[in-house]
Protein backbone atom coordinates (compact mmCIF):
# COMPACT_ATOMS: atom_id res chain seq x y z
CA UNK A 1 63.34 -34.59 30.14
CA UNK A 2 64.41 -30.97 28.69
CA UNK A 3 63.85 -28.21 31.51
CA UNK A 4 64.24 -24.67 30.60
CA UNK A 5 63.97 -21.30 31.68
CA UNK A 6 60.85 -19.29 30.63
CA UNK A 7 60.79 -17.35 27.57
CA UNK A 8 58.42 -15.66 25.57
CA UNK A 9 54.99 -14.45 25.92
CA UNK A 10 52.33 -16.09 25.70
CA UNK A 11 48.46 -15.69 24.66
CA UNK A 12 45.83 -16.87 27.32
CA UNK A 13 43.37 -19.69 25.92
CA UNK A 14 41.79 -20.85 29.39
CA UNK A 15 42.16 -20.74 32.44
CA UNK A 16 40.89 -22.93 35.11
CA UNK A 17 41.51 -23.61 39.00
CA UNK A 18 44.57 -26.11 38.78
CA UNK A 19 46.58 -24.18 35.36
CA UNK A 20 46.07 -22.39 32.44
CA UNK A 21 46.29 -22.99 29.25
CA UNK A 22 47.81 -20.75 26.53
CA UNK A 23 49.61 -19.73 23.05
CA UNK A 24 53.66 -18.99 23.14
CA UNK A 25 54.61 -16.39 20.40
CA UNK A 26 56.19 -19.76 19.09
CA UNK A 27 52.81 -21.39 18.21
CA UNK A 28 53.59 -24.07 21.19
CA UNK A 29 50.41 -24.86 23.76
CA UNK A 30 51.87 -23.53 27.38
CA UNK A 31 50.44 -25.14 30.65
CA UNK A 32 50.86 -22.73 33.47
CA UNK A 33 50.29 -24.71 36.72
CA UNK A 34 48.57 -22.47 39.23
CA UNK A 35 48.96 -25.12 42.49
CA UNK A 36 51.75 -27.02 43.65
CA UNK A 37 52.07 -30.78 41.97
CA UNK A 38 51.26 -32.98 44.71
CA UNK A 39 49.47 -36.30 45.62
CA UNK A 40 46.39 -34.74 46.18
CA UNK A 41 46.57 -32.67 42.67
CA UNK A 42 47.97 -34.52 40.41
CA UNK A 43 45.05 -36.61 40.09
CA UNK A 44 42.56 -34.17 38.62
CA UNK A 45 45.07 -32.44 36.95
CA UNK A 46 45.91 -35.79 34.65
CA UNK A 47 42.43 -35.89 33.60
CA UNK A 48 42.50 -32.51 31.81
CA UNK A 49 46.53 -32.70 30.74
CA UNK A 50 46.25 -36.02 29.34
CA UNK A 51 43.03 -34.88 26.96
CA UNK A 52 45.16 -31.86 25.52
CA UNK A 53 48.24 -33.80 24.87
CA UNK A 54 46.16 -35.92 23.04
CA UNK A 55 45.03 -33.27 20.58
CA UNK A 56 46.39 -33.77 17.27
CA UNK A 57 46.47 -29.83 16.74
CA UNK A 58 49.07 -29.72 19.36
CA UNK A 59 52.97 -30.28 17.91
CA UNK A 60 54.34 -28.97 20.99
CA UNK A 61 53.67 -28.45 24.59
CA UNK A 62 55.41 -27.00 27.45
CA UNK A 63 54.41 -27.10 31.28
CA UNK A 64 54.93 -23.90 33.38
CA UNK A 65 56.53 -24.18 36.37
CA UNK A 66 57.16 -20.28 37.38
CA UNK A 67 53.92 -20.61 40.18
CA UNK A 68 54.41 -24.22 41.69
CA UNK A 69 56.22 -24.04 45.06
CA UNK A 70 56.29 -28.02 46.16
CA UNK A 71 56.83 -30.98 43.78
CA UNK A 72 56.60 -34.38 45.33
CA UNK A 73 57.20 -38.03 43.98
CA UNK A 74 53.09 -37.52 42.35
CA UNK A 75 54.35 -34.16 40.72
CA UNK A 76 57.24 -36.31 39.16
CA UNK A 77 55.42 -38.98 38.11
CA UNK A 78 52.59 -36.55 36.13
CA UNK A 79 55.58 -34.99 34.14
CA UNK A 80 57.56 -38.25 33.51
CA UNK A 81 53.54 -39.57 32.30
CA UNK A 82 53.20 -36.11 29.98
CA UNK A 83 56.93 -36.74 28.46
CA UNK A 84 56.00 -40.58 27.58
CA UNK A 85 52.20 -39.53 26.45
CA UNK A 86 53.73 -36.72 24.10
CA UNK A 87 56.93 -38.95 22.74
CA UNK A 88 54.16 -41.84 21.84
CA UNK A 89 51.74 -39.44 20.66
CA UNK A 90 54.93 -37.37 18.39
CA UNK A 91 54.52 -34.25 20.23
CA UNK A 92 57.07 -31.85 21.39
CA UNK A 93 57.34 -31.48 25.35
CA UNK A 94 59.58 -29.72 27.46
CA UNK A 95 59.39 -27.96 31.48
CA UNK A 96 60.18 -24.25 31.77
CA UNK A 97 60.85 -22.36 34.79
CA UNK A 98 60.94 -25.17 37.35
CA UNK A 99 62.77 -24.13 40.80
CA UNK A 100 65.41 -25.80 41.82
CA UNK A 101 64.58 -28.50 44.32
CA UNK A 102 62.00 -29.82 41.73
CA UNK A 103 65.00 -30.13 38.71
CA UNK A 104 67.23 -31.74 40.83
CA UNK A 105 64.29 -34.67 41.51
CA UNK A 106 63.75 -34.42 37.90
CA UNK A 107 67.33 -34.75 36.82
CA UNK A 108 67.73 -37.97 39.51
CA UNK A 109 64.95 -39.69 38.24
CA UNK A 110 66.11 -39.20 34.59
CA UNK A 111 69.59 -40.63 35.70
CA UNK A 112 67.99 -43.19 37.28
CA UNK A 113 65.64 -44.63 34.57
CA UNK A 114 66.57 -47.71 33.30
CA UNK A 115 67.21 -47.59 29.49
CA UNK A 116 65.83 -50.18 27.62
CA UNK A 117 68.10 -52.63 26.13
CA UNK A 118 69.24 -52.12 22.55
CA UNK A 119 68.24 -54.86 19.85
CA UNK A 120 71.09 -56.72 18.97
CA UNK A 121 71.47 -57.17 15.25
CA UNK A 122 72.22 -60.66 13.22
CA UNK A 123 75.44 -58.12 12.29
CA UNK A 124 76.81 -57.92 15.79
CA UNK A 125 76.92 -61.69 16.82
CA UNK A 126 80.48 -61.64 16.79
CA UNK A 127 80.61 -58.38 18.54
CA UNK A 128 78.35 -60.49 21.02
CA UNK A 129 80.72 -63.32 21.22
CA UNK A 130 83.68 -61.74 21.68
CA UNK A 131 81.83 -59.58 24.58
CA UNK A 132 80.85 -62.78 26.16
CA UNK A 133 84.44 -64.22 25.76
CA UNK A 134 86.30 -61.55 27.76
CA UNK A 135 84.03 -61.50 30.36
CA UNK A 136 84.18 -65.02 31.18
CA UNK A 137 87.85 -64.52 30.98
CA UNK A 138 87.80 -61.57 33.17
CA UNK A 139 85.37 -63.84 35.89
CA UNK A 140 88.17 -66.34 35.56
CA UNK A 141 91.39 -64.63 36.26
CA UNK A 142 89.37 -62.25 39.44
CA UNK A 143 88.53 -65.76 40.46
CA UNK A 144 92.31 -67.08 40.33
CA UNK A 145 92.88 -63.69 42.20
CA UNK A 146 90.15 -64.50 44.76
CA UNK A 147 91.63 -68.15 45.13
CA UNK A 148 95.40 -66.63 45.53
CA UNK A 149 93.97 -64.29 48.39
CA UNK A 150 92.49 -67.22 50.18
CA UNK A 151 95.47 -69.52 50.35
CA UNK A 152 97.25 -66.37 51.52
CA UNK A 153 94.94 -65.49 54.35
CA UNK A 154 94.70 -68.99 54.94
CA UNK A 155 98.93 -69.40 55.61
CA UNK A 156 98.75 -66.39 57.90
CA UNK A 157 95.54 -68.40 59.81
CA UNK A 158 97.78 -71.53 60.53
CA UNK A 159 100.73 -68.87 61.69
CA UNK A 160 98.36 -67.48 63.66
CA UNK A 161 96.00 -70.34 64.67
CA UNK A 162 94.39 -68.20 68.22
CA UNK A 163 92.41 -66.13 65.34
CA UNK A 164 90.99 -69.04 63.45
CA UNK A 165 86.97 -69.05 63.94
CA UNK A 166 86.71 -72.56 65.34
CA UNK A 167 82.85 -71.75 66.49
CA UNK A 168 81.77 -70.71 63.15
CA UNK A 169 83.42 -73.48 61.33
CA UNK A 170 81.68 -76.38 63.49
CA UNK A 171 78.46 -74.06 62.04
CA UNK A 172 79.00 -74.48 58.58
CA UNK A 173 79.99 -78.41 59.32
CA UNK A 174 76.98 -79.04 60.46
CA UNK A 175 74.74 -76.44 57.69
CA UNK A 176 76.95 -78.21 54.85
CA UNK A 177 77.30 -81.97 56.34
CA UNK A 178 75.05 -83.02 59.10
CA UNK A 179 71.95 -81.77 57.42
CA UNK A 180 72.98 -82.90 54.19
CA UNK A 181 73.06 -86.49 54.89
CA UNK A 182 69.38 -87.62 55.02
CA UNK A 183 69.37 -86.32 51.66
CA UNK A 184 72.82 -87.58 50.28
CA UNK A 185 71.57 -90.98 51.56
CA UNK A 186 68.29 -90.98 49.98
CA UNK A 187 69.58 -90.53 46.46
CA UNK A 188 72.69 -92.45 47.03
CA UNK A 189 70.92 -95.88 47.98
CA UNK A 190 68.78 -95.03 44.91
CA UNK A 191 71.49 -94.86 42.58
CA UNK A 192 72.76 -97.83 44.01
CA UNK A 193 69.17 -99.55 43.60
CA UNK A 194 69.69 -98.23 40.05
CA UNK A 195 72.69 -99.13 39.45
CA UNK A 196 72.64 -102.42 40.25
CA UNK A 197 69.26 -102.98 37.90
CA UNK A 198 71.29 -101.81 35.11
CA UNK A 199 74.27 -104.24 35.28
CA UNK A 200 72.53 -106.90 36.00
CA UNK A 201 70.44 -107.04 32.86
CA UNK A 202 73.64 -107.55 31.01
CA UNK A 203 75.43 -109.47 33.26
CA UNK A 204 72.65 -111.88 34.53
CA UNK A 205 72.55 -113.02 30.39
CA UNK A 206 76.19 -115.06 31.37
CA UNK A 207 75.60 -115.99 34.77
CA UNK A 208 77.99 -113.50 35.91
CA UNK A 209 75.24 -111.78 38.69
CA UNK A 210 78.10 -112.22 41.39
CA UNK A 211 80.50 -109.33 39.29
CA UNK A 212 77.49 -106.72 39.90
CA UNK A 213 79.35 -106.17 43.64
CA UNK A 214 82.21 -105.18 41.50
CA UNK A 215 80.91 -102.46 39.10
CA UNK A 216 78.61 -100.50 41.83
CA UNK A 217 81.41 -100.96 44.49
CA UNK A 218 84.32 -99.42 41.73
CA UNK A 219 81.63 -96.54 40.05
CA UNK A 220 80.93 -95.37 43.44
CA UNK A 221 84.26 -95.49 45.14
CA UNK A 222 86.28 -93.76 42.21
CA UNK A 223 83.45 -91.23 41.07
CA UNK A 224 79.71 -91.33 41.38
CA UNK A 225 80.02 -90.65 45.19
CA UNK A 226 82.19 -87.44 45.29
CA UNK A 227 80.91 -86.33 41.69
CA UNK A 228 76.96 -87.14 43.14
CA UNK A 229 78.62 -85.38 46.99
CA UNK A 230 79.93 -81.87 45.08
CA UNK A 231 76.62 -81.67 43.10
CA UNK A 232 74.60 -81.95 46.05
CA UNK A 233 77.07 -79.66 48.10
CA UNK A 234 77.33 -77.23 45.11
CA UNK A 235 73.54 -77.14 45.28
CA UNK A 236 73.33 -76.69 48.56
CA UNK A 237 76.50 -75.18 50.44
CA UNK A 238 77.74 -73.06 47.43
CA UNK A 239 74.63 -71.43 46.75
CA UNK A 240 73.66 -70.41 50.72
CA UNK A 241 77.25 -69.11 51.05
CA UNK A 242 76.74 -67.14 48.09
CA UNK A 243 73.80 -66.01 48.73
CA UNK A 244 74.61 -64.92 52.85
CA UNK A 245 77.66 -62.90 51.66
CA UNK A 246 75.74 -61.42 49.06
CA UNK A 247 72.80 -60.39 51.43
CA UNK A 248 75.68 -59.43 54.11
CA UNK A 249 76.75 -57.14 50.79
CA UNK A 250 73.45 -55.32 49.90
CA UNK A 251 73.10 -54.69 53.50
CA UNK A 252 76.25 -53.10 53.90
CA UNK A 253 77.90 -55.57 56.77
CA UNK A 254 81.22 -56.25 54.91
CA UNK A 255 81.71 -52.22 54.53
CA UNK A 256 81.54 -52.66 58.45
CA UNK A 257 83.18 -55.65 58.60
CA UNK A 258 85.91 -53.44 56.48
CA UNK A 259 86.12 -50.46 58.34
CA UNK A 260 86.35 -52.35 61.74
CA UNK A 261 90.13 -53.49 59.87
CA UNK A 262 88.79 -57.09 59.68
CA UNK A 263 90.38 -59.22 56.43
CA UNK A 264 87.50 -60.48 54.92
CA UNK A 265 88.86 -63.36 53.59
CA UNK A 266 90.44 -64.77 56.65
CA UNK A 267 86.75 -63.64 58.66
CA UNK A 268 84.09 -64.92 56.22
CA UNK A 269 85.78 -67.52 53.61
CA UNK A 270 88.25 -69.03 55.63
CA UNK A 271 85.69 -70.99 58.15
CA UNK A 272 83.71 -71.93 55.14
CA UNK A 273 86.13 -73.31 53.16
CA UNK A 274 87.46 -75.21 56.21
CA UNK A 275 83.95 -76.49 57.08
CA UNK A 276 83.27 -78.05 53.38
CA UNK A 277 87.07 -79.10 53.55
CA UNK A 278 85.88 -80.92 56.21
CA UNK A 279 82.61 -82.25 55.43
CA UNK A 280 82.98 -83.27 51.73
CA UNK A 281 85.50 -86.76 52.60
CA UNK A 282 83.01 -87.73 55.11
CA UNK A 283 80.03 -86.90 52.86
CA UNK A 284 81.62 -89.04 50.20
CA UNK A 285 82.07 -92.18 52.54
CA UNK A 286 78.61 -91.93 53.28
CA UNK A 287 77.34 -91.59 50.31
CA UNK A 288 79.33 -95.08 49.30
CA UNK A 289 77.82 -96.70 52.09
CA UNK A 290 74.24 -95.30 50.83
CA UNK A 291 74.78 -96.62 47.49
CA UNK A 292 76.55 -100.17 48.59
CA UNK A 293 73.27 -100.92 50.83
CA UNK A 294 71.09 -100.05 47.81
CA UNK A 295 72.79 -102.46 45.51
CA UNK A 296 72.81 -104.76 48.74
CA UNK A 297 68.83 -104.52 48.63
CA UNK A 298 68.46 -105.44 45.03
CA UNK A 299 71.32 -108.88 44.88
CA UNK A 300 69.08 -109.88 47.77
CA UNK A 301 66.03 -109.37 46.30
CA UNK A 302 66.55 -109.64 42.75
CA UNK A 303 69.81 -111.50 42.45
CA UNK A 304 69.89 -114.31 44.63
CA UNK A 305 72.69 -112.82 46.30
CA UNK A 306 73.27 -112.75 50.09
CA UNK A 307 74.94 -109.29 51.95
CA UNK A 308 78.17 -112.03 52.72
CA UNK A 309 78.36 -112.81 48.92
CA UNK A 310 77.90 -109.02 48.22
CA UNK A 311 80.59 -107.55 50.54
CA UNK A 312 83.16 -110.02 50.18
CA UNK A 313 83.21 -109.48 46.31
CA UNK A 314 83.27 -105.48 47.66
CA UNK A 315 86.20 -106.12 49.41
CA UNK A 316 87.82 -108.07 46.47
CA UNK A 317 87.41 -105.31 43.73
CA UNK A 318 88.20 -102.00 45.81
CA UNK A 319 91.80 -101.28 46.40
CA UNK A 320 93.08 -98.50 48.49
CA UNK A 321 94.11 -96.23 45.75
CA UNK A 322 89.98 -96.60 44.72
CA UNK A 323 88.91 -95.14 48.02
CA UNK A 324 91.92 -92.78 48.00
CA UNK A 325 91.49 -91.66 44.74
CA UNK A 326 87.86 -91.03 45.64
CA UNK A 327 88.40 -88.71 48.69
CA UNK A 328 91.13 -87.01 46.87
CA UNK A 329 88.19 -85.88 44.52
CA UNK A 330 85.91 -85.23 47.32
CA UNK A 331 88.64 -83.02 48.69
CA UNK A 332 89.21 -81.17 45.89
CA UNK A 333 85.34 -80.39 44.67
CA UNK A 334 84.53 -79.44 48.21
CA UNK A 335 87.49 -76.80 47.94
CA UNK A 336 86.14 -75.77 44.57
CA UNK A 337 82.50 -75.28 45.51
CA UNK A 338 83.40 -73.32 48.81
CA UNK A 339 85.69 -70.83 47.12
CA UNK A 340 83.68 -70.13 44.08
CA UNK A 341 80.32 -69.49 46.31
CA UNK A 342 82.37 -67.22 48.42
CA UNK A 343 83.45 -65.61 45.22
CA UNK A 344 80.21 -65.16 43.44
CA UNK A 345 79.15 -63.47 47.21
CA UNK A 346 81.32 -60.88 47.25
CA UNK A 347 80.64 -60.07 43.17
CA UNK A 348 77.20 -59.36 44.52
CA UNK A 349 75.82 -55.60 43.18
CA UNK A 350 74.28 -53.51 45.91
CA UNK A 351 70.69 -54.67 44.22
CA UNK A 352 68.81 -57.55 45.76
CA UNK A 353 67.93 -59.29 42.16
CA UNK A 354 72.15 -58.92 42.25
CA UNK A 355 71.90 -62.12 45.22
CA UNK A 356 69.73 -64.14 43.22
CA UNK A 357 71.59 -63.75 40.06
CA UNK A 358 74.84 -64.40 41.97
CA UNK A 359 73.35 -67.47 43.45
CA UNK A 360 72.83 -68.80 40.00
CA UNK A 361 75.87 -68.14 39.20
CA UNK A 362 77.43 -69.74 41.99
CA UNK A 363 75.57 -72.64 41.00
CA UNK A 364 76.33 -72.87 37.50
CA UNK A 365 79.87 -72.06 37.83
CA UNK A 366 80.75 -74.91 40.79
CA UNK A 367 78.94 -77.62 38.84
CA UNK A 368 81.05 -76.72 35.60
CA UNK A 369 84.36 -76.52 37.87
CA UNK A 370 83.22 -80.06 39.36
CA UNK A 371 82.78 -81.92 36.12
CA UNK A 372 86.34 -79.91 34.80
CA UNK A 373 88.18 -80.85 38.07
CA UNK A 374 87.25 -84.32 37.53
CA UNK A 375 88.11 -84.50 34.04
CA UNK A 376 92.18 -83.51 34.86
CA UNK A 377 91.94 -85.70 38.03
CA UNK A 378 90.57 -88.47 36.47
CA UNK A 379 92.98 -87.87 33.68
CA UNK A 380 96.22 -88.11 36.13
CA UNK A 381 94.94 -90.69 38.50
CA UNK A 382 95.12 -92.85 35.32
CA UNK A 383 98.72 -91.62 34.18
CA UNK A 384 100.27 -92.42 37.54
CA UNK A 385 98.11 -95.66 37.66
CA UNK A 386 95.08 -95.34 40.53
């Protein structure tokens, strides 16, 4: 919005008990406002403002400020209205003469307008791509950065176990695994019910129903429980974290948390890292329990196998380096999801849309780091033998 001083005459047209209207020596209509642009003004005075600007005979107009003494949000809002009537309308508009409380408002609010997005063009997709590139690789190395901090404030926690937040961490334990189980069991038995369905249409066409035990025991133990774990835990535990640091964030409790000389690592991430650390093993075993009693329920039903026949095959086909291997994952996911909700928490923006994007992003970023950590550990479980 262009606010100038007042210059030139000008030639009165009409006058009327809110402004008056009149000719510049420049040919441009001048609004003189003769009351101050308030709530309880601006009202009427949009009626008769709104009807000029909409003349076509008028190429330019510019509002007189010299005799209003108060200008509140309303006042704002009718000149920010004129400017957008007159640019869709192709008319000139400018503010002359305005003191100096009411530019400053003026000069905020245009600062503080959102610009609209440009267009992208079928030109710039490379532009686009290469944007996109270095700022995942940007997220990536702030989030090696964020993971080097943490084992750091984590070795001076063990030197220095009296500060370690045992209270909070039995919290998190409980928000991230106790609550979690009902769940975890429900669709663990069900992908054991499913499971279990599936093989045995191929395997009950050679008489073979007894190796079913074998195949859900050996896809649970070695990866649908910790894979099926972090996705519930990353749904769950990654987000809330996320989403707590970034509320603590927008409401200005880590600046606190800062100025009181507290790490914020070793206070906020630490316990919660800890607490899935934790909680993910035991989540996992549970879940493999879940989903053995499922495919339990269908041999017995379905099958003609007994719980005896079904375990004792169990026991057969799972080594220790299945279960091992299995935790190990569990371990490592849990790990993974805790640091990188943490992380998207403290990349919160000071806006509250800034939490629910970051919780998204917490999201979306743990279940990609699940699926990759499993890849490499799947990868060297099977070069050293598991």
């Amino acid at each position: 919005m262009r606010v100038t001083a007042h210059s030139g005459k000008q030639t009165l047209l009409k006058r009327d008990p809110l402004f008056e209207t009149g000719n510049s020596v420049e040919g441009e209509l001048v609004v003189a406002f003769r009351v101050s642009l308030t709530y309880e003004t601006v009202a009427e005075i949009w009626q008769s403002l709104s009807s000029l600007i909409a003349r076509k005979e008028n190429a330019s107009i510019v509002l007189d400020c010299s005799r209003v003494s108060k200008i509140d949000g309303a006042g704002a809002a009718l000149m920010r209205s004129a400017q957008r009537l007159c640019e869709r309308k192709g008319v000139r508009f400018r503010v002359e003469s305005i003191g100096p409380s009411g530019k400053h408002f003026l000069d905020y609010l245009e600062r503080d307008e959102p610009k609209p997005a440009p267009i992208p063009s079928a030109g710039s997709a490379v532009t686009r791509i290469g944007a996109f590139l270095i700022k995942q690789i940007s997220d990536w190395r702030d989030f090696v950065r964020f993971c080097g901090s943490f084992f750091e404030a984590a070795a001076d926690t063990v030197r220095h176990a009296g500060r370690f937040r045992w209270q909070e961490t039995f919290y998190y334990i409980q928000l991230a695994g106790s609550n979690a189980m009902t769940i975890l069991f429900l669709i663990s038995f069900l992908l054991g019910v499913v499971m279990t369905f599936q093989a045995a249409i191929q395997l009950r066409q050679f008489g073979a129903n007894i190796y079913v035990a074998d195949l859900v025991s050996l896809a649970l133990a070695r990866e649908l429980a910790p894979v099926f774990t972090a996705m519930l835990l990353a749904g769950r535990s990654g987000s809330a974290f996320a989403a707590e640091i970034g509320t603590m964030k927008v409401g200005e409790e880590l600046d606190a948390l800062a100025v009181m000389g507290l790490d914020l690592t070793e206070f906020i991430t630490v316990p919660k890292v800890v607490a899935l650390m934790l909680a993910g093993p035991l989540l996992a075993m549970w879940a493999n329990f879940a989903g053995i009693l499922g495919g339990i329920a269908v041999s017995a039903a379905y099958l003609d196998l007994t719980a005896y026949s079904f375990m004792s095959e169990v026991y057969t086909a799972i080594a220790p380096s299945d279960i091992a291997g299995g935790l190990i994952k569990a371990e490592v996911f849990a790990i993974l999801i805790a640091l990188v909700g943490c992380f998207r928490g403290f990349q919160t923006g000071l806006g509250a849309d800034s939490v629910g994007r970051q919780t998204t992003s917490a999201v979306v970023s743990g279940l990609f780091l699940i699926i990759f950590a499993d890849a490499i550990l799947t990868i060297l479980f099977n070069a050293i033998g598991w």
